[in-house]
Protein backbone atom coordinates (compact mmCIF):
# COMPACT_ATOMS: atom_id res chain seq x y z
CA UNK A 1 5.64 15.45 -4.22
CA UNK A 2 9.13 15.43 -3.04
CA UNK A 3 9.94 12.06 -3.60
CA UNK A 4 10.46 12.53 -7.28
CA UNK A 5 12.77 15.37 -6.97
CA UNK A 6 16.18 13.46 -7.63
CA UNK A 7 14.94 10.06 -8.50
CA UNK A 8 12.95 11.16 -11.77
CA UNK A 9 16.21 12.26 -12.95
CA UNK A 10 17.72 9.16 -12.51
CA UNK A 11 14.87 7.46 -14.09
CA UNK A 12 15.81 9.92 -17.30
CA UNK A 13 19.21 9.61 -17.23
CA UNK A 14 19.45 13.28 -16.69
CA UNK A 15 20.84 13.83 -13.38
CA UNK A 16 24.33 13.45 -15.18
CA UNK A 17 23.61 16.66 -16.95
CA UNK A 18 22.95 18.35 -14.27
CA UNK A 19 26.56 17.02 -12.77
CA UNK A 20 28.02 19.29 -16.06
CA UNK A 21 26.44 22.33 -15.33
CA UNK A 22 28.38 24.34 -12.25
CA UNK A 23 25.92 23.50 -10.29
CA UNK A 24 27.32 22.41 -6.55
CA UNK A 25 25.30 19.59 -4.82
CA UNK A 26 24.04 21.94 -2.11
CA UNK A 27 22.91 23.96 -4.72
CA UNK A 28 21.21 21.03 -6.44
CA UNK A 29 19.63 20.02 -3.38
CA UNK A 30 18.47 23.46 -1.80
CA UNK A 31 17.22 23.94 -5.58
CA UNK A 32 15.05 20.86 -5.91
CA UNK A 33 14.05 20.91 -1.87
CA UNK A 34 12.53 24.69 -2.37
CA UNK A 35 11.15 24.07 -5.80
CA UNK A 36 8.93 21.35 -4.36
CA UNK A 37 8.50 23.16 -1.24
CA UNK A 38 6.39 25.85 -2.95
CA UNK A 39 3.23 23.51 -4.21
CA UNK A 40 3.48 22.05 -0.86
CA UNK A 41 3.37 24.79 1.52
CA UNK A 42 0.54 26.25 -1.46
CA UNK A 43 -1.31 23.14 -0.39
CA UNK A 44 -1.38 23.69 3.32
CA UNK A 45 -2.24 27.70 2.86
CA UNK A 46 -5.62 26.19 1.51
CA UNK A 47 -6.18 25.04 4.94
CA UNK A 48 -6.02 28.73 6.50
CA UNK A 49 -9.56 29.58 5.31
CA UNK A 50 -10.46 26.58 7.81
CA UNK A 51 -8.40 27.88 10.58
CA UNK A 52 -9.61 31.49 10.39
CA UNK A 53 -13.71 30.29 10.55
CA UNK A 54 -12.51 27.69 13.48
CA UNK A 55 -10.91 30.73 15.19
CA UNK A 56 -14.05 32.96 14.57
CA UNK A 57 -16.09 30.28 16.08
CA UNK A 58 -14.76 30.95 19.18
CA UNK A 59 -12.75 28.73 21.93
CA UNK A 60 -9.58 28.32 19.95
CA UNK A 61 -6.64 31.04 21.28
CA UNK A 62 -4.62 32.69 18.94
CA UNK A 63 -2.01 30.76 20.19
CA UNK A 64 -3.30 27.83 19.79
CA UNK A 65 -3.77 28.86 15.94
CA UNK A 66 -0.34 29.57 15.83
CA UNK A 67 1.39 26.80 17.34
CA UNK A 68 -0.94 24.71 14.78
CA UNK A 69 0.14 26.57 11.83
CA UNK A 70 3.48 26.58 12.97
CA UNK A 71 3.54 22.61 13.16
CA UNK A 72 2.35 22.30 10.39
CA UNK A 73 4.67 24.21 8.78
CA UNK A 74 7.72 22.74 10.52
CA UNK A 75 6.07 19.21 9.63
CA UNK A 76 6.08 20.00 6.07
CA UNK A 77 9.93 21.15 5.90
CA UNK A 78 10.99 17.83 8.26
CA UNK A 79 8.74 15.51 5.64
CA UNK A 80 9.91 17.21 2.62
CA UNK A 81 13.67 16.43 3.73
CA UNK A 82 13.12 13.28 4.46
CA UNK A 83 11.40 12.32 1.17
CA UNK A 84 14.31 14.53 -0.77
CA UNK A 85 17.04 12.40 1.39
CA UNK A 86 14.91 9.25 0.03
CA UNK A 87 14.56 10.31 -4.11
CA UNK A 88 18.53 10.45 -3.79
CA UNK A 89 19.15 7.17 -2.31
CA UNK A 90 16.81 5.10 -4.57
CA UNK A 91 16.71 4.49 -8.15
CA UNK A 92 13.40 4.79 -8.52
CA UNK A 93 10.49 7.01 -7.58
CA UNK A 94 8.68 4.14 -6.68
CA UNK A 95 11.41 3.06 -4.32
CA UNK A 96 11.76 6.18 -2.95
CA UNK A 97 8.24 6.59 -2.07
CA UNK A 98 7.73 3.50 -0.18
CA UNK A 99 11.19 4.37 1.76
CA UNK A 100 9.70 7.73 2.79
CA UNK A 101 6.59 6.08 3.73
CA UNK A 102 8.38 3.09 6.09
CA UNK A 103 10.26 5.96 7.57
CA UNK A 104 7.80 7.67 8.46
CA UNK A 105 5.98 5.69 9.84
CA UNK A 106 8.71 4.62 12.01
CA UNK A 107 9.48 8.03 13.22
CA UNK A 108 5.53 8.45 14.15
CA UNK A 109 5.80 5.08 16.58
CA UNK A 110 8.92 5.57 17.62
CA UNK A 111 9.30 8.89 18.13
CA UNK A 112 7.72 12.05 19.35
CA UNK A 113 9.04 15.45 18.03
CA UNK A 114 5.98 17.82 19.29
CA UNK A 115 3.98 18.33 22.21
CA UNK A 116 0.90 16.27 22.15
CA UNK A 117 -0.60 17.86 24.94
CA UNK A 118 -0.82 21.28 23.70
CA UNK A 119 -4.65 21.53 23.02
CA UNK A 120 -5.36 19.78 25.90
CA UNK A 121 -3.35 22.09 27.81
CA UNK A 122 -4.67 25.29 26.15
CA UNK A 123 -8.37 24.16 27.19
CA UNK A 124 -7.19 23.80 30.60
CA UNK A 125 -5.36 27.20 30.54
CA UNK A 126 -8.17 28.83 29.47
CA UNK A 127 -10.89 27.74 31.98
CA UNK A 128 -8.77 28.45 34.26
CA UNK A 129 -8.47 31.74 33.95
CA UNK A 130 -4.38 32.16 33.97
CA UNK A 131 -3.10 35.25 32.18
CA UNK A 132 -1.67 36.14 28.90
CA UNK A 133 1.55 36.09 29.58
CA UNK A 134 1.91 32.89 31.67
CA UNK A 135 -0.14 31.58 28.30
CA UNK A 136 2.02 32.97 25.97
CA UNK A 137 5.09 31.83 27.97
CA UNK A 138 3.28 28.40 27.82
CA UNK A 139 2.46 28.30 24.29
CA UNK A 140 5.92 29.86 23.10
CA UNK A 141 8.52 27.39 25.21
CA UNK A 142 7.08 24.23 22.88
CA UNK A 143 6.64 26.01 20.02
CA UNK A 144 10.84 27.09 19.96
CA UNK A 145 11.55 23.40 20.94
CA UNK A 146 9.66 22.03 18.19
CA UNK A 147 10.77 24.44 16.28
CA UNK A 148 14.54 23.36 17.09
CA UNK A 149 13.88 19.85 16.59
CA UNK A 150 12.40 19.84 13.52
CA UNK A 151 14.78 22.20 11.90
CA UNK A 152 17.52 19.88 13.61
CA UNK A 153 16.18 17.02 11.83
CA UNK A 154 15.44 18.88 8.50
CA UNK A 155 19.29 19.79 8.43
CA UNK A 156 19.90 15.87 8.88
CA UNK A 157 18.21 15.15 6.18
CA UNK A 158 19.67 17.61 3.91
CA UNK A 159 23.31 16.85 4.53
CA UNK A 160 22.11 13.26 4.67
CA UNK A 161 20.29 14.03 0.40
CA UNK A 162 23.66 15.52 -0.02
CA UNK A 163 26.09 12.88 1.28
CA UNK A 164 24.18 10.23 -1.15
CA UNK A 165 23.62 11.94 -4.49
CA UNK A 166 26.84 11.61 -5.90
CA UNK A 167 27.40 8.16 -4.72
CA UNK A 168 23.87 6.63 -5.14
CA UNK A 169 23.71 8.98 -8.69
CA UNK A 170 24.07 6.11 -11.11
CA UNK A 171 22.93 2.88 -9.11
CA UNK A 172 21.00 0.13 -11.38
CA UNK A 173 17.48 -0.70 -10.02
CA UNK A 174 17.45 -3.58 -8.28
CA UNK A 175 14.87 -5.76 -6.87
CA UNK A 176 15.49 -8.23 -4.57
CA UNK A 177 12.24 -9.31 -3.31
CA UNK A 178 11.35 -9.91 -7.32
CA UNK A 179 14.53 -11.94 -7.60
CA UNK A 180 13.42 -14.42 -5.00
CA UNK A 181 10.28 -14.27 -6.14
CA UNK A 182 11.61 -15.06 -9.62
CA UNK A 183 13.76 -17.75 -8.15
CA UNK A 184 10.46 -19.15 -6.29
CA UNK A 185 8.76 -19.95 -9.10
CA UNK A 186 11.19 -21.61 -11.06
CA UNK A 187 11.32 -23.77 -8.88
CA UNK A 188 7.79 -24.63 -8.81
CA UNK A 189 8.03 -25.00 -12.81
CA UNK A 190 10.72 -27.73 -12.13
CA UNK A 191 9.11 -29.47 -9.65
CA UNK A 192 6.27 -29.39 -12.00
CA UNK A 193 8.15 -30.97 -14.67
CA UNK A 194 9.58 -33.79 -12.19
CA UNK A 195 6.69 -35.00 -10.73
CA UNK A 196 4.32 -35.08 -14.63
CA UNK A 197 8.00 -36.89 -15.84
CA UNK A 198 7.02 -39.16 -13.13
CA UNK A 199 3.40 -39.74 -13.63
CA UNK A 200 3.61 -40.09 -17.07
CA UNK A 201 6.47 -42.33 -17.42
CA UNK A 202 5.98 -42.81 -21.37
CA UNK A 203 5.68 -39.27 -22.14
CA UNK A 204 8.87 -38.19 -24.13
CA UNK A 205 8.37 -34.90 -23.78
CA UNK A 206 7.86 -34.82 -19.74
CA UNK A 207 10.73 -37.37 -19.60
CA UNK A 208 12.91 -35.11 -21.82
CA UNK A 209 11.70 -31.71 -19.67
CA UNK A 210 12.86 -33.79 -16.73
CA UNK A 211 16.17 -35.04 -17.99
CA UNK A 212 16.92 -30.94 -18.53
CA UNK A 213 16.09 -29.86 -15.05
CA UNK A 214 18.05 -32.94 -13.74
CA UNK A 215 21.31 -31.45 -15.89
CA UNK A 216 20.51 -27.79 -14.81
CA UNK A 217 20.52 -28.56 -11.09
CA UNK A 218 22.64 -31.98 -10.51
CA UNK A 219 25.25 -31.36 -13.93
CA UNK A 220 26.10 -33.75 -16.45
CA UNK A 221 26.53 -36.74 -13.92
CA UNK A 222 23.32 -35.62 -12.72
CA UNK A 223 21.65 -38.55 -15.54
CA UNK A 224 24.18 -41.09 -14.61
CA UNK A 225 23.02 -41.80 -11.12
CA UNK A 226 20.10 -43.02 -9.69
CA UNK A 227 17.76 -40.00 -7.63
CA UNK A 228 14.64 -39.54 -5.84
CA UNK A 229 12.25 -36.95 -6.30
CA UNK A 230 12.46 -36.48 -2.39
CA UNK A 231 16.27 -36.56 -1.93
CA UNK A 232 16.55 -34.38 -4.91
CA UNK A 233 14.42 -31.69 -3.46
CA UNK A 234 15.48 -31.69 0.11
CA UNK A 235 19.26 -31.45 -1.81
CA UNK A 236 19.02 -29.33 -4.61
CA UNK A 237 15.44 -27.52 -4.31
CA UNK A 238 16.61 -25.68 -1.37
CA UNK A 239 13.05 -26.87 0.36
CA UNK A 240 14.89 -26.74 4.18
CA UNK A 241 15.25 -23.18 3.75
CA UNK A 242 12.04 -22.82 2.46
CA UNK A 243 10.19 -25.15 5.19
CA UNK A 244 12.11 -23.12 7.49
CA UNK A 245 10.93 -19.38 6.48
CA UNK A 246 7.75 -21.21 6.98
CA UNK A 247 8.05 -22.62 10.03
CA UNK A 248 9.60 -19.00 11.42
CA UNK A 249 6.12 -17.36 10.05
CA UNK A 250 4.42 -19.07 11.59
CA UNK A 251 5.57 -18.96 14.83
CA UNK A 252 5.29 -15.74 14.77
CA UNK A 253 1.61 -15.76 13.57
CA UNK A 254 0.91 -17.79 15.63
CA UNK A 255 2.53 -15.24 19.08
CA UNK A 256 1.50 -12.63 17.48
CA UNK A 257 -2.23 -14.48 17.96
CA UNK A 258 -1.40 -15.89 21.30
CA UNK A 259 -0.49 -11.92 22.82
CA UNK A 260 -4.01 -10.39 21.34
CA UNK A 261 -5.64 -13.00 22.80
CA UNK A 262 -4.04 -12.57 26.43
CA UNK A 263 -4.49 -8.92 25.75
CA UNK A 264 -7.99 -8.99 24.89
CA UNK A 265 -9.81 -12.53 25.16
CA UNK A 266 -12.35 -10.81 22.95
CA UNK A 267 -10.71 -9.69 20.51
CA UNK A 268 -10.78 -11.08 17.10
CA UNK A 269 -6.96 -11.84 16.36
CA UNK A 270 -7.86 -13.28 12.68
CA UNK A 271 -9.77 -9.87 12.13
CA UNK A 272 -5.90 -7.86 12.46
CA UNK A 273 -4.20 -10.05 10.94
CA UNK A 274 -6.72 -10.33 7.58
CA UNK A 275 -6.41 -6.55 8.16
CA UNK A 276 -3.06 -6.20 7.83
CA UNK A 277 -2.69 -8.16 4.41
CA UNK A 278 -5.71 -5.94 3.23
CA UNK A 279 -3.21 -2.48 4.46
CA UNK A 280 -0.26 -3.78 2.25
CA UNK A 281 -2.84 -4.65 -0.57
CA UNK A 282 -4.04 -0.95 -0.22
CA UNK A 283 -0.50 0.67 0.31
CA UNK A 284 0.86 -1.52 -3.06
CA UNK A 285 -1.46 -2.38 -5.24
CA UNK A 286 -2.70 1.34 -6.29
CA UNK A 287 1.14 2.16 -7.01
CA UNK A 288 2.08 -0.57 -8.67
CA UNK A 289 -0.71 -0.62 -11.26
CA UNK A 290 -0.48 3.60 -11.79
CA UNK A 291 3.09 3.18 -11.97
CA UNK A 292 2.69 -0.01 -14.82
CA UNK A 293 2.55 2.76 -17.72
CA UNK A 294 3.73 5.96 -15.94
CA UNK A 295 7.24 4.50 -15.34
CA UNK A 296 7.23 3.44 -19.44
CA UNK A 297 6.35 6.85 -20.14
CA UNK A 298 8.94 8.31 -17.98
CA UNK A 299 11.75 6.15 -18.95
CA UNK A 300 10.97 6.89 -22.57
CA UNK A 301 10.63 3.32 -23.42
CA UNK A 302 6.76 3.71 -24.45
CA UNK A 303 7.58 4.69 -28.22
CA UNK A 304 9.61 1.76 -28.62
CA UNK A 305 7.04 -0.88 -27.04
CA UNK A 306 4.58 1.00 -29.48
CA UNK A 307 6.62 0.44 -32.32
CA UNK A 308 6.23 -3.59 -32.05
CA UNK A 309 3.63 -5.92 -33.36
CA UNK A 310 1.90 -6.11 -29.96
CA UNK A 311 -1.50 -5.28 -29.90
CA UNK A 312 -2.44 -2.37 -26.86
CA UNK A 313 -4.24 -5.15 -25.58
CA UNK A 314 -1.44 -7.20 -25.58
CA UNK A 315 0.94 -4.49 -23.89
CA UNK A 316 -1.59 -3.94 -20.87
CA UNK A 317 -1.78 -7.42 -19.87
CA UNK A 318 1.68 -7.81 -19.89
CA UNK A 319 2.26 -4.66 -17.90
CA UNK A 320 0.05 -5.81 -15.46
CA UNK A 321 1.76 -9.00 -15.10
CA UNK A 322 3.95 -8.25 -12.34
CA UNK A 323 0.78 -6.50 -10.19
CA UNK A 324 -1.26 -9.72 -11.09
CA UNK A 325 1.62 -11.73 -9.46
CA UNK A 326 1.64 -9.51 -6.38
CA UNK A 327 -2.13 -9.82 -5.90
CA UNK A 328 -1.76 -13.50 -6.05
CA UNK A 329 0.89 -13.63 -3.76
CA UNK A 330 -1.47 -11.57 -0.98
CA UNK A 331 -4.54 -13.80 -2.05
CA UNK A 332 -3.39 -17.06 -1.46
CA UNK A 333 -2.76 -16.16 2.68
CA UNK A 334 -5.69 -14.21 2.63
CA UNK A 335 -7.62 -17.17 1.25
CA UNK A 336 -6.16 -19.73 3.23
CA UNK A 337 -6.81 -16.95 6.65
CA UNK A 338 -10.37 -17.27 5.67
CA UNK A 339 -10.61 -21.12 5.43
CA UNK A 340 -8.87 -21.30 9.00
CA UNK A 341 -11.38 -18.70 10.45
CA UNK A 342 -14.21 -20.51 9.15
CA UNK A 343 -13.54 -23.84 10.87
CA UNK A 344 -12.69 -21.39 14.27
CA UNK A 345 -16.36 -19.78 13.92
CA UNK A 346 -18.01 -23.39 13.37
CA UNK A 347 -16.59 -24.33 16.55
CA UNK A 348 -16.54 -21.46 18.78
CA UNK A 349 -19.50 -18.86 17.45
CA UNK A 350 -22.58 -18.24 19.74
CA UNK A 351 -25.42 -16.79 18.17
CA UNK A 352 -29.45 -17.75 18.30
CA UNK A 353 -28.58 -18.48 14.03
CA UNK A 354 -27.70 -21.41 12.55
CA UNK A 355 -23.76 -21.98 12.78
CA UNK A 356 -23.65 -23.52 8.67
CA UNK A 357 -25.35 -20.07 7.58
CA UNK A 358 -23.19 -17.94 9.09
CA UNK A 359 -19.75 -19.80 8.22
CA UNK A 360 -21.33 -19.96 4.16
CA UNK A 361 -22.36 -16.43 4.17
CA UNK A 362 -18.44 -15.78 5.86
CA UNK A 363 -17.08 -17.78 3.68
CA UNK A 364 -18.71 -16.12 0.27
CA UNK A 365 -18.09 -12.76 1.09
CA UNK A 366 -14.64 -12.95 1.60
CA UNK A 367 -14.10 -14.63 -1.29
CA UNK A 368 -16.30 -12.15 -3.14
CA UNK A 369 -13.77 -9.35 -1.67
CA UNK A 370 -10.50 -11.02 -3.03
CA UNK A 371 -11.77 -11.66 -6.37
CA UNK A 372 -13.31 -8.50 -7.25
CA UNK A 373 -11.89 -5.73 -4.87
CA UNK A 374 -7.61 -6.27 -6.27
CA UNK A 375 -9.09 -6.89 -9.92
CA UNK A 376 -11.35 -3.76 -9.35
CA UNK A 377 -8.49 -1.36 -7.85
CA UNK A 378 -5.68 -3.06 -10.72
CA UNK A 379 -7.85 -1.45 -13.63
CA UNK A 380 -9.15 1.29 -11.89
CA UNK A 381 -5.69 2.40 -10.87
CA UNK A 382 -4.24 1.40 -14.53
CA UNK A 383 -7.15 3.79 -16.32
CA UNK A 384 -5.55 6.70 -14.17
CA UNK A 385 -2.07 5.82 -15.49
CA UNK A 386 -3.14 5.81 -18.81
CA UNK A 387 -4.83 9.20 -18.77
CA UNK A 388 -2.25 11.16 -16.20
CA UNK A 389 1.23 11.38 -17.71
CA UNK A 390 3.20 12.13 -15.01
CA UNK A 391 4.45 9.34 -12.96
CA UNK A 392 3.96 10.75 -9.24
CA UNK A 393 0.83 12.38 -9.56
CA UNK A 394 -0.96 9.27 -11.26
CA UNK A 395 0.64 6.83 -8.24
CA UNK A 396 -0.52 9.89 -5.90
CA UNK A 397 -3.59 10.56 -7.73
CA UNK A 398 -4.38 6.67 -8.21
CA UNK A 399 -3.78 5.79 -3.69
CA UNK A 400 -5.25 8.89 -3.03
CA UNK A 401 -8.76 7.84 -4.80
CA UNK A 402 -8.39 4.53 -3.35
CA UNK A 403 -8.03 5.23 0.19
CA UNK A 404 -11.17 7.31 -0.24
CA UNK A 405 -13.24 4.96 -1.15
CA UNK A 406 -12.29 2.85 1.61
CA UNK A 407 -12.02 5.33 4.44
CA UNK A 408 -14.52 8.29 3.68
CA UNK A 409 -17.88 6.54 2.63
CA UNK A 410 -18.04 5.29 6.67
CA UNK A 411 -18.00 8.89 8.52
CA UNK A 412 -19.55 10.75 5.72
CA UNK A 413 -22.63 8.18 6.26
CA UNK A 414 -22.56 9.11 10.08
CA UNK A 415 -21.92 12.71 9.58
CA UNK A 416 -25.07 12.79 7.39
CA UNK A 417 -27.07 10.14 10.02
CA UNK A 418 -26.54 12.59 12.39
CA UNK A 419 -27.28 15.86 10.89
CA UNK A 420 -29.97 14.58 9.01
CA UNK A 421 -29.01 15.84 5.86
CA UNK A 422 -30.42 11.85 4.55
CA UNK A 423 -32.82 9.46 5.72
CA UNK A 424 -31.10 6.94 8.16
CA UNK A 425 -32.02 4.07 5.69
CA UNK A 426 -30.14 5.72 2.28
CA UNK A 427 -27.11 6.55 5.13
CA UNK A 428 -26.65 2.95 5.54
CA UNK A 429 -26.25 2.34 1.77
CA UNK A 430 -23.62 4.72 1.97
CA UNK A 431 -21.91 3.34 4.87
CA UNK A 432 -22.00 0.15 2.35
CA UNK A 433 -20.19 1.50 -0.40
CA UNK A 434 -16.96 1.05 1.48
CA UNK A 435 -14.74 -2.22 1.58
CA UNK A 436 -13.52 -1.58 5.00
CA UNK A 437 -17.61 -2.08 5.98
CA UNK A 438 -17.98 -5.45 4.25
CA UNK A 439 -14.75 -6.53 5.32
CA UNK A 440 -15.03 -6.06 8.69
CA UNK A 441 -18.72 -6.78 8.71
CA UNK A 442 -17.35 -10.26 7.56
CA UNK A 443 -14.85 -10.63 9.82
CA UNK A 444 -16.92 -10.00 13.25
CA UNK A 445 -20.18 -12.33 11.64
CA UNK A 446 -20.86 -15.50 14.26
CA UNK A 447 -18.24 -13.90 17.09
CA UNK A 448 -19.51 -13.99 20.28
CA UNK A 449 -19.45 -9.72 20.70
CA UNK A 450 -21.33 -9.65 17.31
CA UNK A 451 -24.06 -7.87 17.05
CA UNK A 452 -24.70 -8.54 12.75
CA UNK A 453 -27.23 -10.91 12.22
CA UNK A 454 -27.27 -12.35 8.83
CA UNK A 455 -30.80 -10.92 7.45
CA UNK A 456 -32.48 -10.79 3.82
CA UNK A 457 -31.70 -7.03 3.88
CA UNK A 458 -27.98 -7.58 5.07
CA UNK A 459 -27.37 -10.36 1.88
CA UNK A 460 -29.29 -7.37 -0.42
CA UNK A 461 -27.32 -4.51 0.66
CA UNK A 462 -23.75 -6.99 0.25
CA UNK A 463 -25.00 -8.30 -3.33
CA UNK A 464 -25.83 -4.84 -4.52
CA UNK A 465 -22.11 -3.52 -3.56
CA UNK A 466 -20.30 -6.28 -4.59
CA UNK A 467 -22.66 -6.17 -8.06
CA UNK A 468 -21.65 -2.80 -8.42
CA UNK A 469 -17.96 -3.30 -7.55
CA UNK A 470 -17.75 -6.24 -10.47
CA UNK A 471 -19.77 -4.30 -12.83
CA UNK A 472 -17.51 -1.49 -12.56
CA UNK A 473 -14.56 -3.80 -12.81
CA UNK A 474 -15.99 -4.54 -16.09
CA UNK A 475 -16.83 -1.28 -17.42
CA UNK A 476 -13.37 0.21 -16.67
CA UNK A 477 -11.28 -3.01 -18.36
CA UNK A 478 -13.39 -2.40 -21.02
CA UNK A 479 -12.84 0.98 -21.40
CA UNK A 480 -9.02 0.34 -20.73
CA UNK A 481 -8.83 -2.22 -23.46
CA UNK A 482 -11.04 -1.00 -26.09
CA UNK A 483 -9.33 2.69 -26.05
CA UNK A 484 -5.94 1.67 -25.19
CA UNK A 485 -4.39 2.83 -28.55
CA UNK A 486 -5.94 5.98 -28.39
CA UNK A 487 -4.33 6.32 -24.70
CA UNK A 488 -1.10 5.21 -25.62
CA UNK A 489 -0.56 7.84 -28.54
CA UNK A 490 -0.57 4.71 -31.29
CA UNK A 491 -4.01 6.40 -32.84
């Protein structure tokens, strides 16, 4: 919510207006930091009714409501800051967003601001038996620390949102990972070009593509000398430096295996590491495709794309091009992580099944996930785009929805198992409706610790999800494409 605050302006090319007015920038900060503040904290007073019938259940001190409340409170102002401090050191909302997010995140490993011990404590306290006031003197020495800290920090990151927005007020968006992605695949289209010019050594029209990548890269004396397709990529394709990034990944794949293994011999190292391309696929992929037509819209560039011969069709696709080029680039290590695994479980699994069943049915599934599951969230997440107009609450909005369908489907089908509120057999389909089930149900198939045996029931229940999964893939591009003028304001 925050994150917007100063960078949407930017985005409209209105934060210079509001340099005319005589507003100071502490008052434009303190101004935009309490006027997002209010739907925040209005957010986390929906969460007192909880509190108060936790408190009336009994064994929860009214200091221990406090010092919760008060947290969360504090937690809200220090987040709030941070995300304000980000929106005026990026360009972009998007930017901005993902800054807050790699920040915090470092803060939670790195640091620790509260007392984690607190309930723990307060349990102890109270059986046994010590009085109110050594409790309250307990409870109320953390609380003013946190309280110091956090306000500390909050003040950091206000004079820190203040230091940059005149500065960082007019920066161009930049993008440097697309720039060497841009600069990656050119050079794939030229060594394309040299190697068919090679093959097809009558072909005027490879020869000629050739001769024009030669004079791009070597110069006009480029044609006059004699070359080698391998001496004129290890010295003008900059392959070294690429071979090198490689190499460097690798090696730290490949200790970053060797460490879970000492750590755990047990363990399933490929299962983290397919995990963690699936966590940037979750934490990207969402945004980028809500933010394909949200950032149009809020740029006011959208009447002007409408205004062109393009069909809406036409427009989408194109949007999407960049996200379709990010999936890709996740896909092809995911893809190649499976094909690695599967030659590791045909060597080392140890189950009573046969080992060719296990590494097929591996093998399909995860291929089954890559396909449909990015496709599946990229249209999904565009539909909300399309239908919510403003840019942070469709990217919210559109990661939000996402992460519940991965994260919620799991402990909603054992909270239900276990009250009873379903039969244990229509629990299980639920507990299949997530990705994070088939994915890691995949992952742990034919490992020694498994206990998944590939079953007639097991291939039903993965067939039926990933049917759904593509059918709703379908319905929603076709709802996307069919009623994309009406969307876009053309009809």
């Amino acid at each position: 919510m925050m994150a917007g605050a100063i960078a949407q302006e930017k985005e409209r090319d209105t934060l210079g207006l509001l340099f005319l007015t005589d507003l100071s920038p502490w008052e434009l900060i303190l101004q935009k930091y309490i006027g997002r503040l209010i739907p925040m904290l209005t957010l986390l007073f929906l969460s007192l009714p909880l509190l108060a019938v936790a408190y009336s259940l009994g064994g929860v001190s009214a200091f221990m409501l406090g010092s919760s409340a008060l947290t969360l409170f504090l937690t809200c102002l220090v987040i709030g800051a941070l995300a304000l401090e980000c929106s005026s050191h990026e360009a972009t909302t998007f930017q901005a967003l993902v800054r807050c997010w790699g920040l915090c995140f470092l803060f939670v490993t790195c640091c620790s601001f509260g007392i984690p011990g607190m309930l723990l404590r307060s349990s102890m306290i109270s059986r046994a038996g010590i009085g109110w006031g050594v409790q309250s003197l307990f409870y109320l020495l953390p609380m003013f620390f946190n309280a110091a800290v956090y306000g500390v920090a909050a003040l950091v990151f206000l004079i820190r949102a203040k230091q940059n927005l005149e500065p960082r007020a007019f920066i161009h968006r930049r993008n440097p990972f697309g720039h060497q992605f841009k600069q990656l695949d050119q050079y794939w289209k030229d060594l394309r070009k040299l190697v068919r010019a090679l093959l097809r050594k009558r072909d005027k029209e490879a020869s000629a593509l050739a001769e024009e990548v030669l004079r791009k890269q070597l110069g006009q004396l480029g044609d006059q000398r004699e070359w080698s397709l391998g001496g004129f990529l290890l010295a003008r394709m900059q392959v070294p430096t690429l071979l090198a990034f490689a190499i460097i990944f690798g090696f730290i794949v490949l200790i970053f295996v060797f460490v879970t293994v000492l750590m755990d011999p047990k363990s399933a190292p490929f299962l983290l590491l397919v995990g963690g391309f699936w966590i940037l696929a979750l934490l990207t992929v969402p945004i980028l495709s809500a933010n394909a037509i949200a950032s149009e819209r809020m740029n006011e560039r959208l009447g002007a794309i409408l205004t062109t011969p393009l069909t809406s069709s036409e427009i989408l696709n194109e949007w999407l091009g960049p996200v379709q080029r990010w999936i890709g680039f996740l896909v092809r290590p995911l893809i190649a992580l499976f094909v690695v695994e599967a030659l590791v479980k045909l060597k080392t699994q140890d189950t009573d099944q046969p080992r060719w069943l296990n590494v097929f049915v591996y093998l399909g599934i995860s291929l089954l996930t890559v396909w449909i599951y990015p496709r599946l969230v990229q249209w999904f997440c565009l539909f909300i785009g399309l239908r919510i107009r403003s840019q942070v609450r469709a990217m919210m909005t559109a990661f939000v929805l996402v992460a519940v369908w991965c994260f919620i489907p799991s402990p909603l089908s054992g909270f239900l198992s276990d009250t009873r509120l379903l039969p244990p057999g229509w629990s299980e389909f639920l507990k299949f409706a997530s990705p994070i089930t088939i994915i890691r149900m995949a992952e742990i198939l034919g490992t020694a610790k498994s206990e998944i045996q590939v079953t007639p029931n097991l291939i039903i229940l993965v067939m039926a999800h990933f049917g759904l999964a593509a059918g709703l893939w379908w319905k929603i591009r076709q709802i996307c494409l069919t009623n994309a003028d009406r969307y876009l304001g053309r009809v």
